[in-house]
N, C-alpha and C. Protein backbone atom coordinates (compact mmCIF):
# COMPACT_ATOMS: atom_id res chain seq x y z
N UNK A 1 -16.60 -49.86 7.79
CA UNK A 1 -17.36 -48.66 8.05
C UNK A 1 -18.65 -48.65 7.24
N UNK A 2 -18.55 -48.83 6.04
CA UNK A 2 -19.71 -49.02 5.23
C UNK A 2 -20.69 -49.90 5.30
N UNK A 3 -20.58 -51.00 6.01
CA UNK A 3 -21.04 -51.92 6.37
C UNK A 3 -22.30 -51.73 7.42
N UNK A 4 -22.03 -50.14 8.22
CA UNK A 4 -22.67 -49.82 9.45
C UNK A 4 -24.29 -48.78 8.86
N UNK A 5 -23.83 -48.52 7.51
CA UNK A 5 -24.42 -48.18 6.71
C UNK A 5 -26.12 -48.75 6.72
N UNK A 6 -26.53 -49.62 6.65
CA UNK A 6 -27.83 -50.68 7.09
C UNK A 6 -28.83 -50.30 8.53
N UNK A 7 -27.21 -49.42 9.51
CA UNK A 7 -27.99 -48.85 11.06
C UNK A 7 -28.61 -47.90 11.41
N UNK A 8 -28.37 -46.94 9.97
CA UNK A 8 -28.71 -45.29 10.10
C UNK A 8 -30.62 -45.79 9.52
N UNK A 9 -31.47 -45.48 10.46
CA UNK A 9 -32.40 -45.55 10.50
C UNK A 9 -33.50 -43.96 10.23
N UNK A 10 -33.14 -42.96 10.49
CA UNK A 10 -32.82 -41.84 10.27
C UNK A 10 -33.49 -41.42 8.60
N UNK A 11 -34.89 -40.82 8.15
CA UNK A 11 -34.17 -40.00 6.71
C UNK A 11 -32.60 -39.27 6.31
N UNK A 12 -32.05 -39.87 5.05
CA UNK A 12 -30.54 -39.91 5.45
C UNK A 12 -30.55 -39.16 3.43
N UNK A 13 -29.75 -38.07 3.52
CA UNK A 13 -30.20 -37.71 1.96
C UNK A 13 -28.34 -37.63 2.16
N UNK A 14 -27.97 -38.52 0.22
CA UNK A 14 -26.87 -38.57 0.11
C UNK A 14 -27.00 -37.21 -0.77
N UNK A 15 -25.88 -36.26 -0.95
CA UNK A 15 -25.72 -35.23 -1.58
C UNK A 15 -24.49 -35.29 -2.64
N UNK A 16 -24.84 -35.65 -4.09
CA UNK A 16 -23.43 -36.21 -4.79
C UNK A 16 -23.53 -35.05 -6.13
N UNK A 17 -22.56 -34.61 -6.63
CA UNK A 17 -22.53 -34.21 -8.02
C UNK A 17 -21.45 -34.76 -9.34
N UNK A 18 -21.86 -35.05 -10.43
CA UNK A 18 -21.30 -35.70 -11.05
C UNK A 18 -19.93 -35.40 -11.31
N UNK A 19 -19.00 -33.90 -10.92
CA UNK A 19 -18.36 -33.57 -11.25
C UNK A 19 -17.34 -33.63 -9.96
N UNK A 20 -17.61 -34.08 -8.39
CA UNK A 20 -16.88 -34.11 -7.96
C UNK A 20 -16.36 -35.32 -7.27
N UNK A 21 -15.92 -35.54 -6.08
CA UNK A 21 -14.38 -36.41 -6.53
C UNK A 21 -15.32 -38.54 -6.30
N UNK A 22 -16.24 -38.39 -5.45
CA UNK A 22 -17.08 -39.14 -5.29
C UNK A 22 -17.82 -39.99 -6.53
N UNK A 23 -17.79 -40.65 -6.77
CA UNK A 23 -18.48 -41.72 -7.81
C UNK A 23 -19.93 -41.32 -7.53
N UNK A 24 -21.00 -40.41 -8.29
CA UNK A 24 -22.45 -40.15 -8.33
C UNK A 24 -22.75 -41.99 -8.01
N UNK A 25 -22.58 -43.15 -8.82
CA UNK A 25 -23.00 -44.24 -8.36
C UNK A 25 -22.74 -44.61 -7.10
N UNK A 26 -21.66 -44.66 -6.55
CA UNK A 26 -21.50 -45.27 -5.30
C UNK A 26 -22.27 -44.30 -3.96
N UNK A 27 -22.26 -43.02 -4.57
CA UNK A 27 -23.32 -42.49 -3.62
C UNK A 27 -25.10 -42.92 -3.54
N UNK A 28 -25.38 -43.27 -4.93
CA UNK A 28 -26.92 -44.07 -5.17
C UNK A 28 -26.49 -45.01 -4.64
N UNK A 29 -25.37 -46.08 -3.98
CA UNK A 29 -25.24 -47.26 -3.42
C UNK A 29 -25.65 -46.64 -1.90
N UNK A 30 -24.90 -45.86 -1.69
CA UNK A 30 -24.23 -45.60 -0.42
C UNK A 30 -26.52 -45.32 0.47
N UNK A 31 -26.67 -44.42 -0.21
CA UNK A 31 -28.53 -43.88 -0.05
C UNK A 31 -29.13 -45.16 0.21
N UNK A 32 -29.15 -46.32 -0.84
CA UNK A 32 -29.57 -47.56 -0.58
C UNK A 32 -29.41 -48.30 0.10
N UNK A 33 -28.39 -48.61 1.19
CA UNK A 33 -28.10 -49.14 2.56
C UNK A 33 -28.24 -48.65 3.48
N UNK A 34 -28.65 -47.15 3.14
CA UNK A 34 -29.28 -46.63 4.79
C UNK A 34 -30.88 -46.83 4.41
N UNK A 35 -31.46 -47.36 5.68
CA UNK A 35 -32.83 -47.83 5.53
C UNK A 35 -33.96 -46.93 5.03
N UNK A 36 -33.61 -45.70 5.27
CA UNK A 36 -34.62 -44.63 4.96
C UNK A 36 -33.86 -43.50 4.16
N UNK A 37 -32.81 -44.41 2.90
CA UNK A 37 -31.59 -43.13 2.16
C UNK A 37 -32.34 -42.60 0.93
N UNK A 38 -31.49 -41.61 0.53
CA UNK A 38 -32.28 -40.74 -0.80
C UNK A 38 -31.00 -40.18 -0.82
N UNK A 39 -30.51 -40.08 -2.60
CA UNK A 39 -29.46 -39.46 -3.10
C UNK A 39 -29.83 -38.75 -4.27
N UNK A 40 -29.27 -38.12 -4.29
CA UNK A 40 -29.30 -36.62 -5.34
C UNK A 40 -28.10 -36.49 -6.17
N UNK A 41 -28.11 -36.51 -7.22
CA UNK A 41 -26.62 -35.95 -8.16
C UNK A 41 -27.20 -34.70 -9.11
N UNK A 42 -26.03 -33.71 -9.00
CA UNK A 42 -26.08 -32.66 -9.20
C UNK A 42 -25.40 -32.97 -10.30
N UNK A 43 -25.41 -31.73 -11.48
CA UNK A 43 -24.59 -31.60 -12.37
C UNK A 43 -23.22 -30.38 -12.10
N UNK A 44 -23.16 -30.31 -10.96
CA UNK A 44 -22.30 -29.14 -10.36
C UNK A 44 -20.78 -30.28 -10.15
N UNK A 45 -19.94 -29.91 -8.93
CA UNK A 45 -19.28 -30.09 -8.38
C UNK A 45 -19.22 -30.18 -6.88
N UNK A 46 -18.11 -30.06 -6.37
CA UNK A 46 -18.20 -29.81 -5.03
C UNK A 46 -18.77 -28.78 -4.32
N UNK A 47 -19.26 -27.93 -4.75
CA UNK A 47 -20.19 -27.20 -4.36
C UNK A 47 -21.49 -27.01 -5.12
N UNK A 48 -21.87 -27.83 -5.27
CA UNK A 48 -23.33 -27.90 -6.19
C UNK A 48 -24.54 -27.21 -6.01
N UNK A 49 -24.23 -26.62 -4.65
CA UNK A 49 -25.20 -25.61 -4.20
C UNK A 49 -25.33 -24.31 -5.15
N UNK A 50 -23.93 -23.92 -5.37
CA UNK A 50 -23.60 -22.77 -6.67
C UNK A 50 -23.61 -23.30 -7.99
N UNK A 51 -23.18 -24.46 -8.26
CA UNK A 51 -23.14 -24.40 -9.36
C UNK A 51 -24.44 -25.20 -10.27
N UNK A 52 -24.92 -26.05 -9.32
CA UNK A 52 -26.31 -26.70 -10.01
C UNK A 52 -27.33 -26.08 -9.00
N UNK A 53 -27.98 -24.96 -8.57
CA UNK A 53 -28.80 -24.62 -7.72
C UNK A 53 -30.14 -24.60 -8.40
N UNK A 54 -30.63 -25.42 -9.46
CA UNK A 54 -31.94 -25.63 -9.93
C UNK A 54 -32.31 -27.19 -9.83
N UNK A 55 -31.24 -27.59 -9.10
CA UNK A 55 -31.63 -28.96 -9.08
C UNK A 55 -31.13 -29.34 -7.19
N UNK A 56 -30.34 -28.47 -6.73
CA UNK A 56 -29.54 -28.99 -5.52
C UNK A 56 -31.03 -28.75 -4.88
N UNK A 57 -31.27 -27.37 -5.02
CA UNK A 57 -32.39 -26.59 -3.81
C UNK A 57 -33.97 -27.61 -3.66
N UNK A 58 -34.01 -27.36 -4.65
CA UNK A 58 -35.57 -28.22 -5.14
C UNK A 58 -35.42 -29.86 -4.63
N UNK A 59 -34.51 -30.24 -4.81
CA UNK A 59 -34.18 -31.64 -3.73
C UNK A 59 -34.34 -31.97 -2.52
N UNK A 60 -33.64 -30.86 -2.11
CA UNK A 60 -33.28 -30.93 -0.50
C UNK A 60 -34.16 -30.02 0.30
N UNK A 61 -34.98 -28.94 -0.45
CA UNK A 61 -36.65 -28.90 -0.19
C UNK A 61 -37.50 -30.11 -0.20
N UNK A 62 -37.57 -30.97 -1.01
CA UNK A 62 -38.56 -32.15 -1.67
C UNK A 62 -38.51 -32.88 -0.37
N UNK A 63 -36.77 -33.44 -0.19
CA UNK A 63 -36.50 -34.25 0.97
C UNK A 63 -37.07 -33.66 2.57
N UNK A 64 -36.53 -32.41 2.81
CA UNK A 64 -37.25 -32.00 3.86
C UNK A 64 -38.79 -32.28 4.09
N UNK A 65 -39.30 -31.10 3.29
CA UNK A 65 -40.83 -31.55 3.16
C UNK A 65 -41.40 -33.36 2.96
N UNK A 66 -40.68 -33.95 2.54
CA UNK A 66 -41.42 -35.51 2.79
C UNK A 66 -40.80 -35.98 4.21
N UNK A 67 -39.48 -35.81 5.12
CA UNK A 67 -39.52 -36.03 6.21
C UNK A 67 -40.64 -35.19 7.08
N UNK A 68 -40.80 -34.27 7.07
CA UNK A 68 -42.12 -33.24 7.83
C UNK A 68 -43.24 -33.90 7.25
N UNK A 69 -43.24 -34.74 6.19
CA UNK A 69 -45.07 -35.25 5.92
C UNK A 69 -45.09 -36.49 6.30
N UNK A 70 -43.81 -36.68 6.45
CA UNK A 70 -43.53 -38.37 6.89
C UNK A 70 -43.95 -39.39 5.94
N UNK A 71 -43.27 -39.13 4.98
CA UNK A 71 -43.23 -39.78 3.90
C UNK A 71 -41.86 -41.20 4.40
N UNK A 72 -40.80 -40.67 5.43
CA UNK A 72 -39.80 -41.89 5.44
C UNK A 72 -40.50 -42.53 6.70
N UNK A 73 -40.41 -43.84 6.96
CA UNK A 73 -40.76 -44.10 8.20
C UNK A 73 -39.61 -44.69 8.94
């Protein structure tokens, strides 16, 4: 499955926080095999939206706004 990872051509934003069940590294892996990936680690948990929201929001603004400026190609 991971392997298919290389096909997502797509701006592709991984969403990880250090506290939940996901390895923060293997998600910076996971961003790097999709051709156009970007990953984020929160200092939250599984919901990092509540619990790190000075770092989740401002990300996934950043990411939007550079797909709309076309910053990924």
């Amino acid at each position: 499955m991971y392997k298919r990872l290389k096909e997502i051509k797509v701006p592709t934003l991984m969403l990880g926080a250090k506290y939940d069940t996901m390895d923060p590294k293997y998600m910076e892996w996971m961003a790097s095999q999709a051709q156009n990936g970007r990953s984020i680690t929160t200092n939250g948990s599984h919901l990092s939206q509540f619990d790190d929201p000075e770092t989740f929001f401002p990300a996934v603004i950043r990411f939007i706004k550079d797909v709309d400026d076309g910053e990924f190609n």
